[in-house]
N, C-alpha and C. Protein backbone atom coordinates (compact mmCIF):
# COMPACT_ATOMS: atom_id res chain seq x y z
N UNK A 1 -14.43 4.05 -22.13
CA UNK A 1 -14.87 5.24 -21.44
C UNK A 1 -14.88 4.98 -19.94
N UNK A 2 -14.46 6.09 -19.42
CA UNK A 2 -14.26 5.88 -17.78
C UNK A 2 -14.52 7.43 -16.88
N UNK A 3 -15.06 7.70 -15.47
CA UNK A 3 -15.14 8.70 -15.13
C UNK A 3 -14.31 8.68 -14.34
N UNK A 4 -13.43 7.79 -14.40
CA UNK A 4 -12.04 7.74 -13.14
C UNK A 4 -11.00 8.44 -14.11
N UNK A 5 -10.24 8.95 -12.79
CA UNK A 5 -8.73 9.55 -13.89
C UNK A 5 -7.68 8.13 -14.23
N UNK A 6 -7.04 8.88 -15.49
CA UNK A 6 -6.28 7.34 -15.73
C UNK A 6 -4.76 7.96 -15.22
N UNK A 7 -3.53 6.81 -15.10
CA UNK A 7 -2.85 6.59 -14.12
C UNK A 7 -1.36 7.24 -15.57
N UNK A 8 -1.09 8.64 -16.06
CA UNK A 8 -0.23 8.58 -16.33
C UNK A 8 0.96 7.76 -17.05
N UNK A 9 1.58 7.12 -15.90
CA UNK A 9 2.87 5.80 -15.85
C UNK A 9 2.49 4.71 -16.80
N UNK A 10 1.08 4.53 -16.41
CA UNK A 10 0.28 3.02 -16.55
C UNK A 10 -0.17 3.10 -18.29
N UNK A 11 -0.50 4.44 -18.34
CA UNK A 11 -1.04 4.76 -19.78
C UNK A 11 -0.02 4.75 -20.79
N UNK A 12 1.47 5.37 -20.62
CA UNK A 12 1.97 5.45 -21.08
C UNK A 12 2.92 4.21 -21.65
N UNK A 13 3.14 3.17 -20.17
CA UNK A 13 3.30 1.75 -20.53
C UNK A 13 2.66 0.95 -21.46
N UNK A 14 0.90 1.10 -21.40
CA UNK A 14 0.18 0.56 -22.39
C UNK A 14 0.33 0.99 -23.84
N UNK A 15 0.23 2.27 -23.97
CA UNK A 15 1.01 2.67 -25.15
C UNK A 15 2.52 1.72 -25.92
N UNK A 16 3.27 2.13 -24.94
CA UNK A 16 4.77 2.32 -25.33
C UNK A 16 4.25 0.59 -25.86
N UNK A 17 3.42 -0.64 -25.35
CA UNK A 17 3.92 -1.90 -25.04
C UNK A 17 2.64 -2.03 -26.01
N UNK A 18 1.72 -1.07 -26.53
CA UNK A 18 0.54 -1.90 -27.14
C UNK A 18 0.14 -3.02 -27.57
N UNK A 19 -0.92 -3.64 -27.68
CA UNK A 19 -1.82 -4.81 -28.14
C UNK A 19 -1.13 -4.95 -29.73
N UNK A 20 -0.58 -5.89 -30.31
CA UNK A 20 -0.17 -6.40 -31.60
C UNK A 20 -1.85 -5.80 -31.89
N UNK A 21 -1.58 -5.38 -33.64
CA UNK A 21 -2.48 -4.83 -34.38
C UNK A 21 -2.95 -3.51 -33.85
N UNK A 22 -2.69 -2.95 -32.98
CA UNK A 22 -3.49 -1.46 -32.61
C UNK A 22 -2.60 -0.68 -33.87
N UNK A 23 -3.16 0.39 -34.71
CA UNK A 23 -2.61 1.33 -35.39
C UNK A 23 -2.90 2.42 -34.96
N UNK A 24 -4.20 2.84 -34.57
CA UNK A 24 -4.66 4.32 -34.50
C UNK A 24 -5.59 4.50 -32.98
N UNK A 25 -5.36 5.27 -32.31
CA UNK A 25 -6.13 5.53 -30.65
C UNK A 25 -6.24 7.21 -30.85
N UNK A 26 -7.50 7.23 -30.59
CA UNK A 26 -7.81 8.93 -30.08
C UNK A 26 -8.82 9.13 -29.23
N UNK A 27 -8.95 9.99 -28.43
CA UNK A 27 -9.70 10.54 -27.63
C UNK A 27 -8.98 11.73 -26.41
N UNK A 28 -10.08 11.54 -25.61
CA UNK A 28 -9.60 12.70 -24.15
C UNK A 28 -9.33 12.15 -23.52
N UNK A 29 -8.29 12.69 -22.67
CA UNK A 29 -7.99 11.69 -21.20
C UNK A 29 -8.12 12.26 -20.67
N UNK A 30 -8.40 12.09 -19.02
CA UNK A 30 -8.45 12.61 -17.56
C UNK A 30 -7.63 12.20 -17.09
N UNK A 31 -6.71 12.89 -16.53
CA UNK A 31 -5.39 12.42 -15.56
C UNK A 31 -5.22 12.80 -14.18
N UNK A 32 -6.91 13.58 -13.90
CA UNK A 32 -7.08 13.85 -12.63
C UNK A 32 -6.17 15.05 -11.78
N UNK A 33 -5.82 14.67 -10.86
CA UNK A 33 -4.65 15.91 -10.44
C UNK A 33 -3.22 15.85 -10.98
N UNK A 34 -2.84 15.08 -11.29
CA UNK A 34 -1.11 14.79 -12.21
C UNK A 34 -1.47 15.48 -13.69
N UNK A 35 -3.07 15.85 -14.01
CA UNK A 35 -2.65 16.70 -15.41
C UNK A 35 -3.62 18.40 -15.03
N UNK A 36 -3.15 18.84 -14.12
CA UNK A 36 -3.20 19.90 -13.49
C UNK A 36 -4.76 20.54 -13.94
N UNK A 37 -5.54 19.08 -13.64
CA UNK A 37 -7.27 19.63 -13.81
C UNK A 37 -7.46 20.22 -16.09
N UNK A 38 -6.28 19.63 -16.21
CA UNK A 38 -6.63 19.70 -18.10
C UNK A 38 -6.97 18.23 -18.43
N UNK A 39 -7.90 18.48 -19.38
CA UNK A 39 -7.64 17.48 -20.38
C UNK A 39 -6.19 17.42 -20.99
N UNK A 40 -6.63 15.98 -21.90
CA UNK A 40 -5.53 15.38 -22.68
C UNK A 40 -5.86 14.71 -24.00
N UNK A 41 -5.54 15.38 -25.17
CA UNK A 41 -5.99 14.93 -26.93
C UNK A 41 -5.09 14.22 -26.88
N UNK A 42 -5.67 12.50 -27.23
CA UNK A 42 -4.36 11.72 -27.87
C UNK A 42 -4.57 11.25 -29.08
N UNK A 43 -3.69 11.78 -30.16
CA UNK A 43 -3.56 11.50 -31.40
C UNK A 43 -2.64 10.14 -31.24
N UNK A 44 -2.73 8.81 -31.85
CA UNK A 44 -1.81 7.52 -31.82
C UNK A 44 -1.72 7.50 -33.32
N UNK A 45 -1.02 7.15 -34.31
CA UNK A 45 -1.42 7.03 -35.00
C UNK A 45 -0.01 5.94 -36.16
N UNK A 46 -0.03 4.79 -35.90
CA UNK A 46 1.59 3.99 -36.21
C UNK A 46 2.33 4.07 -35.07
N UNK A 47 3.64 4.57 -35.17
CA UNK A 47 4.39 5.04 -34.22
C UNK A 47 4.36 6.40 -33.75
N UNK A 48 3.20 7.21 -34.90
CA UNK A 48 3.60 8.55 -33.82
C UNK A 48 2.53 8.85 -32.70
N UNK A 49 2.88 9.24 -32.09
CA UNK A 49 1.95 9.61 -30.56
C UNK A 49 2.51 11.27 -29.96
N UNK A 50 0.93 11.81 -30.38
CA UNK A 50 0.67 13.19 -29.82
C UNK A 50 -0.20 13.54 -28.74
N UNK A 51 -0.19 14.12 -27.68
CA UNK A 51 -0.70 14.73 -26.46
C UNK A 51 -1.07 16.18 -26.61
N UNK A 52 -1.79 16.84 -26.76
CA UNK A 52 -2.05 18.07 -25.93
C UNK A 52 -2.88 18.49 -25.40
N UNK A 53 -2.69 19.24 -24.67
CA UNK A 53 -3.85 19.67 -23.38
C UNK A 53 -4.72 20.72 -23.90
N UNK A 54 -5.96 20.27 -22.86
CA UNK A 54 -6.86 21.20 -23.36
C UNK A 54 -7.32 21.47 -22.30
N UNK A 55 -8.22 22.75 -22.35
CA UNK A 55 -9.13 23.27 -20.65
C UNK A 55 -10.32 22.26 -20.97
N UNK A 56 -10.99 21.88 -19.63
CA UNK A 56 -12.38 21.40 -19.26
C UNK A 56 -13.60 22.64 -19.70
N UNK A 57 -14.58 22.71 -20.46
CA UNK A 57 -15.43 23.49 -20.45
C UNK A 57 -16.19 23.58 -18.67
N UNK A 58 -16.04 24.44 -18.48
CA UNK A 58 -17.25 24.76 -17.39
C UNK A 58 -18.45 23.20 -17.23
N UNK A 59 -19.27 23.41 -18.22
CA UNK A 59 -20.28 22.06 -17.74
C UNK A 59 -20.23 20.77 -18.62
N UNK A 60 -18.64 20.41 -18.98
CA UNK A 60 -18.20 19.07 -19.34
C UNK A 60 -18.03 18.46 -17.74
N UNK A 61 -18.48 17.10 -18.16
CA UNK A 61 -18.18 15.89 -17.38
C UNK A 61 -16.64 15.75 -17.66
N UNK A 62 -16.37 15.33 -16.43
CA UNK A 62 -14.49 14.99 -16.24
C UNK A 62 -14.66 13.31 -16.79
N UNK A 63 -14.04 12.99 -17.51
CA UNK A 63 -13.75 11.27 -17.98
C UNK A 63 -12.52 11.05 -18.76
N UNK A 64 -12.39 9.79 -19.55
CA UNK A 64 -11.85 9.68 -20.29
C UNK A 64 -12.36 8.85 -21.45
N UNK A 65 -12.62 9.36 -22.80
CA UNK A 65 -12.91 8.96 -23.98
C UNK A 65 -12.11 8.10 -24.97
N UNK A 66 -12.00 6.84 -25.03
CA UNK A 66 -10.74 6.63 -26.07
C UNK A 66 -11.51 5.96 -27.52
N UNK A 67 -10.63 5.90 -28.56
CA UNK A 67 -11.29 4.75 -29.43
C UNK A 67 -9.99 4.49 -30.28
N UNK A 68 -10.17 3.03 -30.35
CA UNK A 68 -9.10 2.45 -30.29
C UNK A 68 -9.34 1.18 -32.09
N UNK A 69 -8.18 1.81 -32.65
CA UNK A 69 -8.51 1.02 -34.22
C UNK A 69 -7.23 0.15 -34.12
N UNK A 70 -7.51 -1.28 -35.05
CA UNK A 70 -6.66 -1.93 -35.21
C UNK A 70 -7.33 -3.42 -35.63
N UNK A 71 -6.31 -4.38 -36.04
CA UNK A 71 -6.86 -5.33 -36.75
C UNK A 71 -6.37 -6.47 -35.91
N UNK A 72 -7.16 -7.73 -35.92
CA UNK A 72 -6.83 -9.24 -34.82
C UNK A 72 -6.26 -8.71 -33.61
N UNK A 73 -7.07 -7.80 -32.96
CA UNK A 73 -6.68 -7.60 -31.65
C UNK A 73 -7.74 -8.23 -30.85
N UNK A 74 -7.18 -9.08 -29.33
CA UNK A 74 -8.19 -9.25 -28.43
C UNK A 74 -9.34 -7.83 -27.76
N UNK A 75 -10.41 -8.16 -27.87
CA UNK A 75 -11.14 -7.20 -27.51
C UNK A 75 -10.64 -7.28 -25.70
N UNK A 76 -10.96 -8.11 -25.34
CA UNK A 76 -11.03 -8.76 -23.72
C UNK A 76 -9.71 -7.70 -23.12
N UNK A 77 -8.50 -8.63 -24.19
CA UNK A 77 -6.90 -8.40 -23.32
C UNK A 77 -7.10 -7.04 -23.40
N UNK A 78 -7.55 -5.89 -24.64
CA UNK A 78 -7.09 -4.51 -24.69
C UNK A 78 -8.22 -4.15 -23.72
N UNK A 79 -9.47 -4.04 -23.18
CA UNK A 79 -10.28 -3.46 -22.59
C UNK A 79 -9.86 -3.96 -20.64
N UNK A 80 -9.22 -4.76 -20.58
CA UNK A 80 -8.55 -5.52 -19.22
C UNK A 80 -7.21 -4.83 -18.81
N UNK A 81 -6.28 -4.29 -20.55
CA UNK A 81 -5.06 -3.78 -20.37
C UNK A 81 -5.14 -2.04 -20.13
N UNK A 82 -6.17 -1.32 -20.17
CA UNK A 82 -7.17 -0.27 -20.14
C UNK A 82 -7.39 -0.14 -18.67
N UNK A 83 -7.98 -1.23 -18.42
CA UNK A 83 -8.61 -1.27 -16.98
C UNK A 83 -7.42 -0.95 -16.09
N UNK A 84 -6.44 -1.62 -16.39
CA UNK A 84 -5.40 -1.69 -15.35
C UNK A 84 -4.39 -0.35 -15.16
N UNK A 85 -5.11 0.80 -16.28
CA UNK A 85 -4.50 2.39 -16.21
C UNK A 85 -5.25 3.19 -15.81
N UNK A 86 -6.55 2.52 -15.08
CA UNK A 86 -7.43 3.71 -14.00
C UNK A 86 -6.32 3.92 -12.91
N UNK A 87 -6.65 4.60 -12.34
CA UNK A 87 -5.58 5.27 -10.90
C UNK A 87 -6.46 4.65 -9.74
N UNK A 88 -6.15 3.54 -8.72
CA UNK A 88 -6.78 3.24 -8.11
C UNK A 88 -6.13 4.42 -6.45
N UNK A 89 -5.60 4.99 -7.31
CA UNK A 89 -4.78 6.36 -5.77
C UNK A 89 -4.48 7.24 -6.69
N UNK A 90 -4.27 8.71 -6.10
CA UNK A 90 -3.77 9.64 -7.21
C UNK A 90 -2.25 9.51 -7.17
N UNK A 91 -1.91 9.75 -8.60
CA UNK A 91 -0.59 9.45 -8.77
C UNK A 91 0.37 10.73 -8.35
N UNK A 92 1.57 10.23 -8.08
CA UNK A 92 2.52 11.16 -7.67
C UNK A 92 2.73 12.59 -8.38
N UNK A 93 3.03 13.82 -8.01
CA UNK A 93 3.47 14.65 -8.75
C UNK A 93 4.33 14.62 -10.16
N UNK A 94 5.11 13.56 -10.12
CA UNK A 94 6.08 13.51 -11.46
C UNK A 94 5.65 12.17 -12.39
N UNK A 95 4.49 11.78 -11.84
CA UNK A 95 4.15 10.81 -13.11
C UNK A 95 3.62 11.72 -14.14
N UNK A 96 3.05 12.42 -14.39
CA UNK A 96 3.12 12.93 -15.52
C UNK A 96 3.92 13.66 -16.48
N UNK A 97 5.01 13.53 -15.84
CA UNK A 97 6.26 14.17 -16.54
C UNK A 97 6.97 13.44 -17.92
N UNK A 98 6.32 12.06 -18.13
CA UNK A 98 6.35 10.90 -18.95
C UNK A 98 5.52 11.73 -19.95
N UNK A 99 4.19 11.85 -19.87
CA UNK A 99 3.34 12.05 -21.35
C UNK A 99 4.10 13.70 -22.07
């Protein structure tokens, strides 16, 4: 969980490259201004991976929610490999053209 937006490019790398043993990831993402002020449902689930957007309620907190299933995975490496898809700048207009 994070109240920073996550970085698009970075998310989608972690995905595409996941932690050996991850099978299943869901939650909301925040993508900040690259996901045009929507949320983001991510269904993971094997190889398939679904996105869709959703509106912010009025008095929801902006974050990102994940939870992340899988078996002999490092806790450390996946919560470090996470870290490194906050947006430490907002990302360009066309990074989100990836999810």
């Amino acid at each position: 969980t994070t109240d920073r937006a996550l970085d698009p490019r970075r998310l989608m790398g972690f995905l595409r490259d996941r932690p050996a043993g991850l099978y299943r990831a869901k939650g909301f993402i925040d993508f900040g201004a690259a996901g045009s002020g929507r949320k983001f449902l991510l269904q993971l689930v094997g190889s398939s991976l679904r996105f869709s957007r959703r509106r912010w309620d009025s008095s929801e907190q902006r974050g990102t929610t994940l939870v992340l299933i899988g078996t002999d995975m490092c806790v450390d490496t996946v919560r470090s490999a996470l870290q490194d898809c906050v947006s430490a700048a907002p990302p360009d207009e066309q990074a989100i053209l990836g999810v």
